[in-house]
Protein backbone atom coordinates (compact mmCIF):
# COMPACT_ATOMS: atom_id res chain seq x y z
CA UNK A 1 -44.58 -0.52 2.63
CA UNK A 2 -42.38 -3.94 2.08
CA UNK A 3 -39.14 -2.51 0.04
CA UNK A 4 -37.33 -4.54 -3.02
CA UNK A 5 -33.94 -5.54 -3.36
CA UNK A 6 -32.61 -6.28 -6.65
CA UNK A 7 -29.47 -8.41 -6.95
CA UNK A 8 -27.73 -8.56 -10.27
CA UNK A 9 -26.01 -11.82 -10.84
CA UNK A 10 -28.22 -13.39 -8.16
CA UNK A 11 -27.04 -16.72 -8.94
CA UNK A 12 -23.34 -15.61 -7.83
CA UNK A 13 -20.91 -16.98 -4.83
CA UNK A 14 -21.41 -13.69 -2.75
CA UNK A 15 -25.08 -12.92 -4.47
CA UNK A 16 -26.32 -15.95 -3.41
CA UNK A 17 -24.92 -15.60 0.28
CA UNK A 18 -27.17 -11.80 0.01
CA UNK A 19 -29.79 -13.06 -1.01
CA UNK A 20 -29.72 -15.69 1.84
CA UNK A 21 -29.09 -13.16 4.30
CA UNK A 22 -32.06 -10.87 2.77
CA UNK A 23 -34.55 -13.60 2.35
CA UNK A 24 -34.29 -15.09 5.96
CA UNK A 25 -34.70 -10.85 7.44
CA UNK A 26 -38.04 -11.15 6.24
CA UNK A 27 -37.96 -7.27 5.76
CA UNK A 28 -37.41 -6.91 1.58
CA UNK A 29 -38.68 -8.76 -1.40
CA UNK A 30 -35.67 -9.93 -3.52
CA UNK A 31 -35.16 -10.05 -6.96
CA UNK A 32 -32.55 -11.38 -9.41
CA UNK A 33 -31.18 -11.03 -12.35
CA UNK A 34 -30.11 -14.47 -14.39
CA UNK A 35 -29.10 -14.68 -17.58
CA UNK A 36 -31.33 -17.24 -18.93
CA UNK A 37 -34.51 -18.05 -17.14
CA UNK A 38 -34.35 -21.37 -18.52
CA UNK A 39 -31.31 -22.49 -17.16
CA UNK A 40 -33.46 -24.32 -14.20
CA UNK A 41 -30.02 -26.25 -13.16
CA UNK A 42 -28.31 -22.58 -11.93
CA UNK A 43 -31.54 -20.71 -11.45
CA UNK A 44 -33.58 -23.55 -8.98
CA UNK A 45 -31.00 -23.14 -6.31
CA UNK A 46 -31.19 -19.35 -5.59
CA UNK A 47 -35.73 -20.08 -5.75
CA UNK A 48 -35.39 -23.26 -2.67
CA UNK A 49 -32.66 -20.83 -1.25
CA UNK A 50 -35.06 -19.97 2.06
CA UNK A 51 -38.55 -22.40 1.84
CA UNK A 52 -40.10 -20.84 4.40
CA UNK A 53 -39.17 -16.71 2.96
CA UNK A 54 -41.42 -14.44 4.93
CA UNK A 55 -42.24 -12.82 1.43
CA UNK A 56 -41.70 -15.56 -0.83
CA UNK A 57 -38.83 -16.65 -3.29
CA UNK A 58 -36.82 -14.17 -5.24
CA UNK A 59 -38.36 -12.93 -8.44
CA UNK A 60 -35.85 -13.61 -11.52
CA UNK A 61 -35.90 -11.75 -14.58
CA UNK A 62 -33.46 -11.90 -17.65
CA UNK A 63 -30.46 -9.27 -17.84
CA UNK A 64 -27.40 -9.37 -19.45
CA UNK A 65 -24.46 -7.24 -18.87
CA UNK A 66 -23.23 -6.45 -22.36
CA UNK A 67 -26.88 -5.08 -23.65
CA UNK A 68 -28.99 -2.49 -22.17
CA UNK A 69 -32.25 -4.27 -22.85
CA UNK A 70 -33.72 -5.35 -19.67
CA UNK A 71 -32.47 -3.80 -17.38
CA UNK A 72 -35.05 -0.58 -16.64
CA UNK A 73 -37.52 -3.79 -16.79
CA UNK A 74 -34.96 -5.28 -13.91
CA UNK A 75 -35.34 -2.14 -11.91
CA UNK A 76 -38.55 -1.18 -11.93
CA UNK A 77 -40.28 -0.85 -8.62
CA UNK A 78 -36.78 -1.57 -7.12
CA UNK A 79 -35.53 0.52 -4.08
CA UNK A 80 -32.43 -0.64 -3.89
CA UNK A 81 -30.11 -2.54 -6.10
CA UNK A 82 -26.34 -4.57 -5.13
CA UNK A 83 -24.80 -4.74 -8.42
CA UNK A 84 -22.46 -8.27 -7.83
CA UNK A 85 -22.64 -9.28 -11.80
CA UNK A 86 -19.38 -8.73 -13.14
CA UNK A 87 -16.75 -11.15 -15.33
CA UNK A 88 -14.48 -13.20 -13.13
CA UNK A 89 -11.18 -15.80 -14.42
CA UNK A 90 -13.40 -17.07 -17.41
CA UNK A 91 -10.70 -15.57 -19.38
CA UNK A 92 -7.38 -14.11 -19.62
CA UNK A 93 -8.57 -11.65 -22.56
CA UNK A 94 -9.14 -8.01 -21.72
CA UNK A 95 -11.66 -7.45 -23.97
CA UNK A 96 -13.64 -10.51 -22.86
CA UNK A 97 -13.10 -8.77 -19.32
CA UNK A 98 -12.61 -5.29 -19.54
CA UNK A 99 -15.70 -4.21 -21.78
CA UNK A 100 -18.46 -6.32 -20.00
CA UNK A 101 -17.31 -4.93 -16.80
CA UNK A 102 -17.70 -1.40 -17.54
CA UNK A 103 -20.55 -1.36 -19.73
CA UNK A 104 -22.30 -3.88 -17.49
CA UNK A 105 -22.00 -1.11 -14.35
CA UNK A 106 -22.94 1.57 -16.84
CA UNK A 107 -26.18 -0.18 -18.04
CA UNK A 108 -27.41 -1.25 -14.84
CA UNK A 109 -26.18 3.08 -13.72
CA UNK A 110 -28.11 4.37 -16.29
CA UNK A 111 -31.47 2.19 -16.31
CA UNK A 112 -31.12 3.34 -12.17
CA UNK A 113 -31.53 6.96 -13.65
CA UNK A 114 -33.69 6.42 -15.87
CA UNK A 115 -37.38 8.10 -16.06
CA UNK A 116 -39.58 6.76 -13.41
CA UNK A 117 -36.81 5.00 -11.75
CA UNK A 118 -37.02 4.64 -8.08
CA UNK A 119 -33.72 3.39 -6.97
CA UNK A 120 -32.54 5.50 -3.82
CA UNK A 121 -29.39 3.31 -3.59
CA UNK A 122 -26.68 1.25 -5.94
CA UNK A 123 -23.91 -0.93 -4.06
CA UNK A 124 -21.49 -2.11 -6.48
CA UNK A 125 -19.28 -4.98 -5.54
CA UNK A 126 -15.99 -4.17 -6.73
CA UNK A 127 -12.87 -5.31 -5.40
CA UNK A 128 -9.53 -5.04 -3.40
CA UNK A 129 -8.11 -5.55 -6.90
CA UNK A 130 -9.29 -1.98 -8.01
CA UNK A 131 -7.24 -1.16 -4.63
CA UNK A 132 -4.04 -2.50 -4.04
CA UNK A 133 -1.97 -3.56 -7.17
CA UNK A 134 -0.28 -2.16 -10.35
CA UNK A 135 2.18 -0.03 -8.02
CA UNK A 136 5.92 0.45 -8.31
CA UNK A 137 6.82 3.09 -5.67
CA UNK A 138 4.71 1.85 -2.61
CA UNK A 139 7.28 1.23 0.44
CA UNK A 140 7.10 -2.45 1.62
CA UNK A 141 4.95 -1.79 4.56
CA UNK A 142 1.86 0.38 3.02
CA UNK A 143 -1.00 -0.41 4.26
CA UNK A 144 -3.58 0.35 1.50
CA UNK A 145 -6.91 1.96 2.55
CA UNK A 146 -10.35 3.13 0.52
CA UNK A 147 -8.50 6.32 -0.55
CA UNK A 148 -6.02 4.09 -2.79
CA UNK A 149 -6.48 3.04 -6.42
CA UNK A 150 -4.85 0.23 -8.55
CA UNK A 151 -3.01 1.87 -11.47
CA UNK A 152 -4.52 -0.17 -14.40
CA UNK A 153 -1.61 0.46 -16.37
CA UNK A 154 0.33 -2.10 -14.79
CA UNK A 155 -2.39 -4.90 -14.22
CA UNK A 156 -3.64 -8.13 -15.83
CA UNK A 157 -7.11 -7.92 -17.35
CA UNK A 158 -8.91 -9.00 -14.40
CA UNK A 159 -7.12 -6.48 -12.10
CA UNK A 160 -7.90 -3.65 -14.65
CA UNK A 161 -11.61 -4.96 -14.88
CA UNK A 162 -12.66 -4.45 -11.22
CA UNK A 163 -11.10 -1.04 -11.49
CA UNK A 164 -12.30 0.79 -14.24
CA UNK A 165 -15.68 -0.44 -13.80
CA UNK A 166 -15.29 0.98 -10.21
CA UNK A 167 -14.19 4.36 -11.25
CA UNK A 168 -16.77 4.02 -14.39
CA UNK A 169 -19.25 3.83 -11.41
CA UNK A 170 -18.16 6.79 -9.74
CA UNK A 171 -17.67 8.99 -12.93
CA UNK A 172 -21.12 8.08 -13.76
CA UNK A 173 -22.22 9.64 -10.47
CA UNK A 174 -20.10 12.60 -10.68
CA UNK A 175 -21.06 13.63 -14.29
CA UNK A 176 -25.09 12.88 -14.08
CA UNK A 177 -26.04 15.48 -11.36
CA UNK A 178 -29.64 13.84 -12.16
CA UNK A 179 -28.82 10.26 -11.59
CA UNK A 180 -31.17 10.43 -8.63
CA UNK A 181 -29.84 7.09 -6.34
CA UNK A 182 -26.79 7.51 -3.87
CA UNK A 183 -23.74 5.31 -4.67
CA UNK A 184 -21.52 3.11 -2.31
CA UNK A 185 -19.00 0.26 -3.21
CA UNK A 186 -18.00 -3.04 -1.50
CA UNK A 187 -14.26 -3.66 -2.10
CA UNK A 188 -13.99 -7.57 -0.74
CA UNK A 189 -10.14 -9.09 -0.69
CA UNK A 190 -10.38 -13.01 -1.58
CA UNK A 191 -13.32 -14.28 -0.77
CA UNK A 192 -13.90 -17.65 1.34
CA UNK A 193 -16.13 -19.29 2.98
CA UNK A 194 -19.08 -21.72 2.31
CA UNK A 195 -20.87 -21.95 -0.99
CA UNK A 196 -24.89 -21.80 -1.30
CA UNK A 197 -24.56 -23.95 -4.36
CA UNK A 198 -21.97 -25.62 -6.61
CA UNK A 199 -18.41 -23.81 -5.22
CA UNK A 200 -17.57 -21.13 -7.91
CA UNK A 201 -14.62 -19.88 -9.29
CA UNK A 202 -13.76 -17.68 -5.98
CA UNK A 203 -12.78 -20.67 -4.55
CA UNK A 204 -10.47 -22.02 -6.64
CA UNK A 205 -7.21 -21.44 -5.19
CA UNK A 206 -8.18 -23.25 -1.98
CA UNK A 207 -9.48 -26.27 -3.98
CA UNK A 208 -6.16 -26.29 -6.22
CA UNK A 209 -4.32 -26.38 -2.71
CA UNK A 210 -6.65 -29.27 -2.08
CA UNK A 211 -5.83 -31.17 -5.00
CA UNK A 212 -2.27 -30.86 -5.91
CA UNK A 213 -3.29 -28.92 -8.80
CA UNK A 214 -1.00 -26.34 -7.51
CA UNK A 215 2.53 -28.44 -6.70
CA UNK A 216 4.38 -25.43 -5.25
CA UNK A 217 3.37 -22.20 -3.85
CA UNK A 218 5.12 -19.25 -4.79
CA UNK A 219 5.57 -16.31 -2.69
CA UNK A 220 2.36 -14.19 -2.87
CA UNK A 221 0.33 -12.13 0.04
CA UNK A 222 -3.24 -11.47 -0.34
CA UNK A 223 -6.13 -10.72 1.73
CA UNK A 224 -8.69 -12.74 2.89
CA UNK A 225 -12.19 -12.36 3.98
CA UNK A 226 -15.65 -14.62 4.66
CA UNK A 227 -18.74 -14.63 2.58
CA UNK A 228 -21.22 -14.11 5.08
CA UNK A 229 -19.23 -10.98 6.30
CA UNK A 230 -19.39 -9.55 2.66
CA UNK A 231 -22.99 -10.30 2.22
CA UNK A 232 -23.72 -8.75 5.14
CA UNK A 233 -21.39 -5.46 4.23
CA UNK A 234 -23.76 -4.73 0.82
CA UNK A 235 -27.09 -5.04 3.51
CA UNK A 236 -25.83 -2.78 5.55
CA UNK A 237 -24.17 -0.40 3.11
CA UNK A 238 -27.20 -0.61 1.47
CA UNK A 239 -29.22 0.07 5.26
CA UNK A 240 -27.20 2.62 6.85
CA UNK A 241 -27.01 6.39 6.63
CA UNK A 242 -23.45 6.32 5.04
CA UNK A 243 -23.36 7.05 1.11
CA UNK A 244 -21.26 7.66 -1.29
CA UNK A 245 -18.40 5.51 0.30
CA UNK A 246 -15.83 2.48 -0.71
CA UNK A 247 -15.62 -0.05 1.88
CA UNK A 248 -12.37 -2.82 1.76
CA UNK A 249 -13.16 -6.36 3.13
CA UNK A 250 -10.56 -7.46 4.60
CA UNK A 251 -9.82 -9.67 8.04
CA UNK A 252 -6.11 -10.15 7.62
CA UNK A 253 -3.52 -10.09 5.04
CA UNK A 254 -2.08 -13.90 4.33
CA UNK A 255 0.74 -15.61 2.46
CA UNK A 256 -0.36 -18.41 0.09
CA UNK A 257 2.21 -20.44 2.78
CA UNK A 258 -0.13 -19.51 5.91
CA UNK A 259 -3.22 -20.52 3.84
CA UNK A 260 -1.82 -23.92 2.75
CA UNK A 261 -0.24 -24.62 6.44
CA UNK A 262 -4.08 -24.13 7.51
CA UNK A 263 -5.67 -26.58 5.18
CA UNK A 264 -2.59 -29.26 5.77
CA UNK A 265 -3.13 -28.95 9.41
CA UNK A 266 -6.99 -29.49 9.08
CA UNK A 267 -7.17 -32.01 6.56
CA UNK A 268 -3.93 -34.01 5.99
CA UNK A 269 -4.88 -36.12 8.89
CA UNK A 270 -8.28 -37.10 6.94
CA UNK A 271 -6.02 -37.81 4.06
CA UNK A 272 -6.33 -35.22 1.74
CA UNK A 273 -2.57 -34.39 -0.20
CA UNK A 274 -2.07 -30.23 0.66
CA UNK A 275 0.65 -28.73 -1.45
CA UNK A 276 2.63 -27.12 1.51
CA UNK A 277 5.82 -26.92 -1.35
CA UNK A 278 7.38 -23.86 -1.68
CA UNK A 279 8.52 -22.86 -5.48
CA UNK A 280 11.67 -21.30 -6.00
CA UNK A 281 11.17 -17.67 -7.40
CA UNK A 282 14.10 -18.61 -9.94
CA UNK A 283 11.96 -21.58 -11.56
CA UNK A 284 8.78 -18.72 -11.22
CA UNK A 285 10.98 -16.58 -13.15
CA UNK A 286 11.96 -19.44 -15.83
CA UNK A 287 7.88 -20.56 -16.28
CA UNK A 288 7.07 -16.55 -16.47
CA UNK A 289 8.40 -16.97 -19.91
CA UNK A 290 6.15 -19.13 -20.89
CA UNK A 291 3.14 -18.32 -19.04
CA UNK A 292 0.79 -15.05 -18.91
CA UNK A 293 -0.48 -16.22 -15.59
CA UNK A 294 2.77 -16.48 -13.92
CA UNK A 295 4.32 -13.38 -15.33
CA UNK A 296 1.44 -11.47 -13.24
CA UNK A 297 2.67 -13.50 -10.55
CA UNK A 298 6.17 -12.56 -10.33
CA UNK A 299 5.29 -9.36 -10.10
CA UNK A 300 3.48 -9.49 -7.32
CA UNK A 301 6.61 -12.10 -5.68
CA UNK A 302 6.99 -11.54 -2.25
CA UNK A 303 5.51 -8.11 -2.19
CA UNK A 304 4.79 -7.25 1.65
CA UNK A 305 1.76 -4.90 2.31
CA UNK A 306 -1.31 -4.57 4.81
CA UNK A 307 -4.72 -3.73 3.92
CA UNK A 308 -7.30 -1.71 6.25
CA UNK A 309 -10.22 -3.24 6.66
CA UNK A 310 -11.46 -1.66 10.06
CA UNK A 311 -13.90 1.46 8.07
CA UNK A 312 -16.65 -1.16 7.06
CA UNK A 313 -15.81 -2.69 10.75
CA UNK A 314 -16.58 0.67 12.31
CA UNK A 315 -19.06 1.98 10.16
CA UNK A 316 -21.42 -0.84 9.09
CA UNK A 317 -21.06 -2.26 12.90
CA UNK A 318 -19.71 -6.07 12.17
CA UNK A 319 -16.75 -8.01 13.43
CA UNK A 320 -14.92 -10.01 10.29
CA UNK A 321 -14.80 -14.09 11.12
CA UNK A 322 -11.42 -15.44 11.64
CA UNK A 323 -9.64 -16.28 8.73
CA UNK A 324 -8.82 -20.02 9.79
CA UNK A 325 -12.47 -20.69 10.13
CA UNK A 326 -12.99 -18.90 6.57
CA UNK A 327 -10.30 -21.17 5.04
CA UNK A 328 -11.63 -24.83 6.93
CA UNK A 329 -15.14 -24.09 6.01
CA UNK A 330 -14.19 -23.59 2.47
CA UNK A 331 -12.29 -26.87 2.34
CA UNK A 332 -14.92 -28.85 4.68
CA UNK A 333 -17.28 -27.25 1.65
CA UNK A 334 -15.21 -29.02 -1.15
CA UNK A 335 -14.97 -31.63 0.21
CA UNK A 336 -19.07 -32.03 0.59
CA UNK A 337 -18.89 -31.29 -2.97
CA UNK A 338 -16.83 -33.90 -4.42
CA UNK A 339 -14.45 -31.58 -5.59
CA UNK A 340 -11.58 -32.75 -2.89
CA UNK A 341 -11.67 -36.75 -2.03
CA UNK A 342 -10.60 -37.91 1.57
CA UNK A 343 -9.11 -41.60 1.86
């Protein structure tokens, strides 16, 4: 009996890359969730995705994740479901964040529980943000594994988005004994790598590097990992015996600095400008006043930590791509797109 996959979001940077992966296995029908079936412009990409799909294109239907209608339509006759729809840097606002977050994991929870519901597992993609921030007494050189937790007291609206739907996810669990599916989440650091379609929001930084939107780099850490090695993390989560775990995606820890030295190596000799600048924390401090965006900066200045990848390593059995490839193939991406020129 051929088993379905439902992706919510499916029109997503990393739900795109799963459904790739899925599609070309040959093993699952896929489905999606979109937000408007009409919208042929996002929704035609994820359909040509794999031509040739063993059992066809995905199936789309119509969710959204601030209302609860549609979504035990979304599930049914679903076996499995990777939960990637979630808010990203649309906006600073934590209500415009916060609340679609959480009740977006709870609907798509609950319609999983629901009366003749037969979802055996949920993967939610969360985030090394719900992980590794919002910390005062840390030493320098933690190195933050799956049993941490951001304190979203101290966290921008994004940061405190990822978490509490995370820990909305695993509450749910906890206090429905009859919710009926097993739970695991995929905790992914920044995530490069080649885009499906149109490059999303994920990408950003690397494209502001690209462009000179960014004129100086300040002094921030942050881990990095590829798309195709999170895409494959939620199939295999979502394959192997292991429930009921967190998994961070990580391959290294890297300095804005190390990122930008990549790119300028790579592409300055094909003539694209990379901001290699360093900014002074003083004139960080000064714009902090002024700026919501840089006051979460400076607090994460120069803040030296490590993050443990190696569990999803270990336990769902891949080896994470080398950052530097991660980081060309997103610029070599951009600049396919038109969103970085070469002279």
């Amino acid at each position: 009996m051929v088993e379905t996959v439902l992706i919510t979001g499916a029109t997503g940077f990393i739900a795109l890359e799963i459904a790739y992966q899925l599609l070309k296995q040959g093993k699952y029908k896929v489905k999606g969730t979109v937000r408007n079936l009409g919208n042929k412009q996002r929704n035609q990409p994820l359909i040509d995705l794999v031509p040739d799909a063993k059992l066809g294109p995905p199936e789309l239907v119509a969710a959204d994740l601030l209302s609860p209608v549609g979504w035990e339509e979304a599930v049914k006759d679903v076996d499995y479901v990777l939960h990637t729809a979630s808010p990203f840097y649309q906006s600073s606002k934590e209500a415009e964040l916060v609340e679609p977050a959480v009740q977006g994991t709870l609907n798509v929870l609950r319609a999983c529980s629901a009366e003749g519901s037969k979802v055996k597992r949920v993967i939610v993609t969360s985030s090394c943000a719900s992980v590794a921030y919002g910390h005062k007494d840390f030493s320098p050189d933690h190195v933050y594994t799956e049993a941490d937790w951001t304190n979203p007291d101290n966290v921008e609206a994004y940061t405190k988005s990822k978490t509490l739907a995370e820990k909305a996810a695993w509450d749910f669990v906890k206090t429905n004994p009859g919710h009926k599916f097993e739970l695991s989440t995929v905790n992914p650091s920044l995530v490069l790598g080649r885009c499906r379609t149109s490059p999303g929001t994920s990408v950003d930084l690397v494209a502001q590097m690209m462009t000179g939107k960014i004129p100086a780099l300040p002094d921030i850490n942050l881990g990095v990992v590829d798309v195709e090695d999170v895409a494959k993390a939620h199939v295999r989560a979502m394959e192997c015996e292991a429930a009921g775990e967190r998994f961070i995606l990580s391959a290294a820890v890297l300095n804005f600095r190390d990122i930008a030295d990549i790119l300028a190596e790579e592409f300055r000799p094909r003539g694209v400008r990379v901001t290699t600048a360093r900014l002074p924390r003083i004139v960080g401090s000064l714009l902090s006043l002024f700026s919501p965006q840089m006051r979460s900066i400076m607090r994460d200045w120069g803040r030296r930590f490590g993050i443990d990848g190696s569990k999803a390593e270990r336990v769902l059995g891949f080896e994470y791509t080398e950052p530097r490839r991660s980081i060309v193939a997103t610029g070599n991406m951009l600049i396919e797109a038109g969103v970085v020129r070469t002279k």
